[in-house]
C-alpha atoms as a PDB file:
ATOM      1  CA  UNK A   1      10.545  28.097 -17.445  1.00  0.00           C
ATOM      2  CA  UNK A   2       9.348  26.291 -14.668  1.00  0.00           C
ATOM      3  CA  UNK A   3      11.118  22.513 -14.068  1.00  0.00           C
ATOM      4  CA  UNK A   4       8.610  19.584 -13.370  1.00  0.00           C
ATOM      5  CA  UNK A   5       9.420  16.722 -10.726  1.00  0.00           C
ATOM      6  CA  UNK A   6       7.785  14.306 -13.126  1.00  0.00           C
ATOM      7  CA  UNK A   7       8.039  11.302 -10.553  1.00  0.00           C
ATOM      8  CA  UNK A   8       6.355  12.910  -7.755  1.00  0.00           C
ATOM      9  CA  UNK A   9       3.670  14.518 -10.499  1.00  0.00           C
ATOM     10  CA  UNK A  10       2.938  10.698 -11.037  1.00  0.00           C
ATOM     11  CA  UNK A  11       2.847   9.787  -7.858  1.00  0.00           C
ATOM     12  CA  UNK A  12       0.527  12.024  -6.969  1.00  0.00           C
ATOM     13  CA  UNK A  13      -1.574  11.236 -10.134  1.00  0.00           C
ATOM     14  CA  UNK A  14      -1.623   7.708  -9.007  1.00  0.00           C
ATOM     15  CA  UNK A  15      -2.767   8.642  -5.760  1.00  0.00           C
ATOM     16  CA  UNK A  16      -5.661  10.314  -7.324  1.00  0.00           C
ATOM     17  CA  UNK A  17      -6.477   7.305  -9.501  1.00  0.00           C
ATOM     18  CA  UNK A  18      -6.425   5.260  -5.838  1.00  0.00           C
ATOM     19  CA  UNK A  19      -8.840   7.381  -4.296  1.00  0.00           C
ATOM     20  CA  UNK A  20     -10.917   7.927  -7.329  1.00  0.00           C
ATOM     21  CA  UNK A  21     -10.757  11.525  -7.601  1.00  0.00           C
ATOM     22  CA  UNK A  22      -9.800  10.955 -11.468  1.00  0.00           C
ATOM     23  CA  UNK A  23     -10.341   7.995 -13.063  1.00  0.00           C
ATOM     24  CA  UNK A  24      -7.499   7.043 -14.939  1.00  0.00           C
ATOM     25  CA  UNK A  25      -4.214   7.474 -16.836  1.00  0.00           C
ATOM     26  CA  UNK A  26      -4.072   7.628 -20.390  1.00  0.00           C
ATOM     27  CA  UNK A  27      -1.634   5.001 -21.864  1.00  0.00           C
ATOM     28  CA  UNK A  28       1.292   6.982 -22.538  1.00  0.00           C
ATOM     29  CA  UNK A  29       1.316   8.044 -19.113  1.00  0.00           C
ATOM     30  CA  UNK A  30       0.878   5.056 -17.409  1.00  0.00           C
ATOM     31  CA  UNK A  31       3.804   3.868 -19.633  1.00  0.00           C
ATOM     32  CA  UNK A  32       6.199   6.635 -18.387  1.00  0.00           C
ATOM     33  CA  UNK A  33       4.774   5.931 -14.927  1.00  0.00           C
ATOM     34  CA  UNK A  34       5.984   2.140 -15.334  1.00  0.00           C
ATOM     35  CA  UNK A  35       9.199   3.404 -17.252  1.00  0.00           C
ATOM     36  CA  UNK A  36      10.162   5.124 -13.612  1.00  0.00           C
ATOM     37  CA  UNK A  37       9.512   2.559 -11.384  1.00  0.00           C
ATOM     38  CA  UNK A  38      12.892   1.160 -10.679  1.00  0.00           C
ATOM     39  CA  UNK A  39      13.263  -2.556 -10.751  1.00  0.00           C
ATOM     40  CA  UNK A  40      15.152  -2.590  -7.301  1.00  0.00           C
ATOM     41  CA  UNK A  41      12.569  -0.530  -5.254  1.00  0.00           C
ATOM     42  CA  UNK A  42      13.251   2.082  -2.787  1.00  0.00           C
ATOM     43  CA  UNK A  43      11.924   1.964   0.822  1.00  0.00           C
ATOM     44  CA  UNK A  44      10.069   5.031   0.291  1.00  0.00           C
ATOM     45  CA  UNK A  45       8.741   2.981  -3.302  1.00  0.00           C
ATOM     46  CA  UNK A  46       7.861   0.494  -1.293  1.00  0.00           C
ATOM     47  CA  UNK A  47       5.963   2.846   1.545  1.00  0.00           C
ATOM     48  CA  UNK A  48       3.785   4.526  -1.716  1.00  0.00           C
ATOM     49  CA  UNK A  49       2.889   0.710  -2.478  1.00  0.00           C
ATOM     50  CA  UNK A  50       1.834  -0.299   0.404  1.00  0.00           C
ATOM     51  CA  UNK A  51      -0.298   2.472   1.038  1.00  0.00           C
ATOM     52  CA  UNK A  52      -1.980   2.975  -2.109  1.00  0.00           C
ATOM     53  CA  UNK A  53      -2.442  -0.984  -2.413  1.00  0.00           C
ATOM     54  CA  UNK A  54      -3.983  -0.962   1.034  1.00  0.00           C
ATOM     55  CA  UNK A  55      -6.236   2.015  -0.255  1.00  0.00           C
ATOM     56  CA  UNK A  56      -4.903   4.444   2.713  1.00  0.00           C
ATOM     57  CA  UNK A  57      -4.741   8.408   2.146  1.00  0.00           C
ATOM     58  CA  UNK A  58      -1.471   9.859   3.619  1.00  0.00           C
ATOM     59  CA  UNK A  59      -3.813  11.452   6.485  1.00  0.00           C
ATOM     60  CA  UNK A  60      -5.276   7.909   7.255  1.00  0.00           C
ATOM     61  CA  UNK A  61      -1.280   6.507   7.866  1.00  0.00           C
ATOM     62  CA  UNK A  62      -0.397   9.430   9.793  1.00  0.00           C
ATOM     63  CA  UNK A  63      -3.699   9.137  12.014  1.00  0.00           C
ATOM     64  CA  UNK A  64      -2.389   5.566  12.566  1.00  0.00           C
ATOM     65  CA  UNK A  65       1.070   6.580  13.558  1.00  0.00           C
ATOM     66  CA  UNK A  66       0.333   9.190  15.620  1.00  0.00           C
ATOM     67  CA  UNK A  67       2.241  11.830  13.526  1.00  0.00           C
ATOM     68  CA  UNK A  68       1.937  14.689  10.757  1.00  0.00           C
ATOM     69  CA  UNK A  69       0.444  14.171   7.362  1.00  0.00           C
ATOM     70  CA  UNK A  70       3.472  16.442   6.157  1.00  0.00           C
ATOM     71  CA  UNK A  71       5.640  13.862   7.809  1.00  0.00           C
ATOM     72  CA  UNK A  72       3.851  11.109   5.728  1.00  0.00           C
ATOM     73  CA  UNK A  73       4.319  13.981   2.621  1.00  0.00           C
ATOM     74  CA  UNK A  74       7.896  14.457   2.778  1.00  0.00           C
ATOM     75  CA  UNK A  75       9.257  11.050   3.554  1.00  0.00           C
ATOM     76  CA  UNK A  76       7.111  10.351   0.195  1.00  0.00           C
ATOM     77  CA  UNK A  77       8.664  13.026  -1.414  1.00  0.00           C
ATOM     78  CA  UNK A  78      12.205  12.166  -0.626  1.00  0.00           C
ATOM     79  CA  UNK A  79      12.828  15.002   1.755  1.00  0.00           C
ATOM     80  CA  UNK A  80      14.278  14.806   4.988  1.00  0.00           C
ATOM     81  CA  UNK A  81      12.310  13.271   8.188  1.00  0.00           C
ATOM     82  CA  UNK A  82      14.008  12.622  11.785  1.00  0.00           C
ATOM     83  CA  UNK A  83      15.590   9.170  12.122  1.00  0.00           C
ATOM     84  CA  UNK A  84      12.769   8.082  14.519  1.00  0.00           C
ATOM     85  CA  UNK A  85      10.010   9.239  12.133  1.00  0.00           C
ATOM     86  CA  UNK A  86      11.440   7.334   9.149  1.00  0.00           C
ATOM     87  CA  UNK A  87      12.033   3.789  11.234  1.00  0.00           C
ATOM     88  CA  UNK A  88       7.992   4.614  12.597  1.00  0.00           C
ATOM     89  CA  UNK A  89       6.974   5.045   8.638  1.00  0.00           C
ATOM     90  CA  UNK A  90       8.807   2.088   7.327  1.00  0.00           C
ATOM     91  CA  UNK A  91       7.669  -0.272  10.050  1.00  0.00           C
ATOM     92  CA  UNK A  92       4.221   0.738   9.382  1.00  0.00           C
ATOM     93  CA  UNK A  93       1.659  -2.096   8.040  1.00  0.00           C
ATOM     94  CA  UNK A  94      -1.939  -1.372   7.249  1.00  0.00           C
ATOM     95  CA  UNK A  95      -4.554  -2.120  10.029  1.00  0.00           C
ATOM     96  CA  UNK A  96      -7.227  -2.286   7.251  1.00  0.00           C
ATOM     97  CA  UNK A  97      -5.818  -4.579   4.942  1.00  0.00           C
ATOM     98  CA  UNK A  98      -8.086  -5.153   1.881  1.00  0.00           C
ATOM     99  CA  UNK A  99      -8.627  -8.277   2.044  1.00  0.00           C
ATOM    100  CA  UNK A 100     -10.215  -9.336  -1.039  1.00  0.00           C
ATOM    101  CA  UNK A 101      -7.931  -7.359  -2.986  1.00  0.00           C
ATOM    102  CA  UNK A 102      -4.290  -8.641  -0.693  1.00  0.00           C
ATOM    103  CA  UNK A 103      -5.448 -12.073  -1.980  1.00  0.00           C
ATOM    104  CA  UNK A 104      -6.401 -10.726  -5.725  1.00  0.00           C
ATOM    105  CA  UNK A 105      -2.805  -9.070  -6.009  1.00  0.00           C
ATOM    106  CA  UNK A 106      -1.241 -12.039  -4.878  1.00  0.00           C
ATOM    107  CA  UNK A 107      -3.066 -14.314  -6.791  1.00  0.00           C
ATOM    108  CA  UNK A 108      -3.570 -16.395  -3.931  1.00  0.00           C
ATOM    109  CA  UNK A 109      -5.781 -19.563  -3.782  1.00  0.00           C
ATOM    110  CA  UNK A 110      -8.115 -19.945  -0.657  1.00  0.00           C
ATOM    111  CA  UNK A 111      -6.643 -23.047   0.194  1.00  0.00           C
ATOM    112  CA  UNK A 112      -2.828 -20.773   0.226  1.00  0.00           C
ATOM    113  CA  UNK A 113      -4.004 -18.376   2.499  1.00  0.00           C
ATOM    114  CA  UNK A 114      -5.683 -20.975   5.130  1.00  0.00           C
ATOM    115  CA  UNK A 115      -2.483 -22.585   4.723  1.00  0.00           C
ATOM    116  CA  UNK A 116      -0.433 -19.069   5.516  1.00  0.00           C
ATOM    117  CA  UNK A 117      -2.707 -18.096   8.302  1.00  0.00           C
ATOM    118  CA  UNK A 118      -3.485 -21.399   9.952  1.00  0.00           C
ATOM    119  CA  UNK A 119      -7.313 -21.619   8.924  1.00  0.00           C
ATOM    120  CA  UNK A 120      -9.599 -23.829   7.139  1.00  0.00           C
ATOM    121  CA  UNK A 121     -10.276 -22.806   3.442  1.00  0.00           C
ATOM    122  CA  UNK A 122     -14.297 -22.104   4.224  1.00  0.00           C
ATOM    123  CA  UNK A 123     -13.181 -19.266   7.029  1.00  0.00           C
ATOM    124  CA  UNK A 124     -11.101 -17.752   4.035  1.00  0.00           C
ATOM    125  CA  UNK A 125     -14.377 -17.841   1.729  1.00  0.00           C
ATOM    126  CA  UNK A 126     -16.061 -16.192   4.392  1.00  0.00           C
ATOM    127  CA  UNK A 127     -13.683 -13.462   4.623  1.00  0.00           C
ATOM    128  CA  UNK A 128     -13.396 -12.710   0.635  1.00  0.00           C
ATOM    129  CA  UNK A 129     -17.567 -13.165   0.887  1.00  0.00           C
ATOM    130  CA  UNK A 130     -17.614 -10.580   3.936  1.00  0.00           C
ATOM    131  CA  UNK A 131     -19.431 -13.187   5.833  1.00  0.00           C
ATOM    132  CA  UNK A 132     -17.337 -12.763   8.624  1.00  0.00           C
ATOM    133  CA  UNK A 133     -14.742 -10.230   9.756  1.00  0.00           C
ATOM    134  CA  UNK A 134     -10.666 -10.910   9.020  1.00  0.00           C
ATOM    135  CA  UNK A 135      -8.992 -11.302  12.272  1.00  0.00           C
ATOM    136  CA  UNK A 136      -6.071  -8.900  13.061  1.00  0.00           C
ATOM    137  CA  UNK A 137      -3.662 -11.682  13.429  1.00  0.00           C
ATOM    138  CA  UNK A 138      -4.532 -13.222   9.965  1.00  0.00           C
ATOM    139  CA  UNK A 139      -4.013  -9.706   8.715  1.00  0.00           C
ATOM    140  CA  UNK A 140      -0.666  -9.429  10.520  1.00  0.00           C
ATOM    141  CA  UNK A 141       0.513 -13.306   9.318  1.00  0.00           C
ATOM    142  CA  UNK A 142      -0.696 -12.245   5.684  1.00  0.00           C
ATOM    143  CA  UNK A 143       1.510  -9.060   5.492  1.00  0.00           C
ATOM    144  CA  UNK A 144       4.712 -10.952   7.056  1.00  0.00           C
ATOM    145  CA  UNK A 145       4.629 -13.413   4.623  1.00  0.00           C
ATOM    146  CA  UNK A 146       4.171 -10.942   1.773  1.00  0.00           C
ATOM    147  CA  UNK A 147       7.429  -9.563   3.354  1.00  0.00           C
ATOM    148  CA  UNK A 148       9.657 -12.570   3.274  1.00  0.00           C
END
C-alpha cells in the first residue's frame, strides 16, 4: 500500500486551483484542506500564502530570487534547504503584488490604503481602476504593514 502526504497533495491541489489548471475543490476537500491549516502558521505556511495570494508559480519566485525552482519545491515541502537559501525565501515579498486583490483580501477601504501608503484616495481608485500603474514603494509600504 502506498502512504499519501495528504498536506502536500493539498497543497499542490491548491496550487492548481491558483493557477487555474482545475477549477475547484469539492467541499469535503476544501474542508480537510481548512481542517490542516494550523491556527499558528508555519514560515513555510506562510511562504505558500504569500505566493499563491500574490498569484506567483514556484518558477516565477525562484526567477525572482535568483535560485532553483527545486529550492522553492523543497523548502515548500518541508525538506531541507541551506541556511542562506531559507533566510533568501522567507525574506522574499512579491514584486507583482495584485493589487486589486491585496486590498480585496484585506478588506481595505481606499481611503485606508492612501492613509498606509501616503496618497490621496483618487490615486488609490486609479490603481484598483488600472488607470495608472502601483508604484513599487506603495507595493513595498502595503506588504510591511500587512506584516506588522
Amino acid at each position: 500500500m502506498v502512504e499519501v502526504d495528504w498536506e502536500n497533495l493539498l497543497i499542490c491541489m491548491a496550487d492548481a486551483v491558483a493557477f487555474g489548471v482545475i477549477d475547484s475543490f469539492d467541499e469535503k476537500i476544501k474542508r480537510d484542506f481548512e481542517a490542516l491549516r494550523l491556527v499558528d502558521k508555519t514560515d513555510v505556511e506562510k511562504f505558500i500564502e504569500k505566493r499563491l495570494d500574490n498569484n506567483y508559480s514556484r518558477e516565477e519566485v525562484a526567477k525572482e530570487l535568483g535560485i532553483n525552482t527545486s529550492t522553492i519545491r523543497n523548502y515548500e515541502l518541508g525538506n531541507k534547504v541551506s541556511g542562506k537559501m531559507e533566510r533568501k525565501i522567507k525574506a522574499w515579498n512579491p514584486a507583482k503584488l495584485n493589487f486589486e486583490l491585496f486590498v480585496l483580501k484585506h478588506e481595505l477601504k481606499y481611503v485606508e490604503v492612501a492613509n498606509i501608503v501616503g496618497v490621496s484616495p483618487v490615486t488609490v481608485s486609479r490603481w484598483v481602476n488600472d488607470k495608472k500603474d502601483v508604484p513599487v514603494y506603495a507595493k513595498k509600504r502595503l506588504l510591511e504593514w500587512v506584516e506588522m
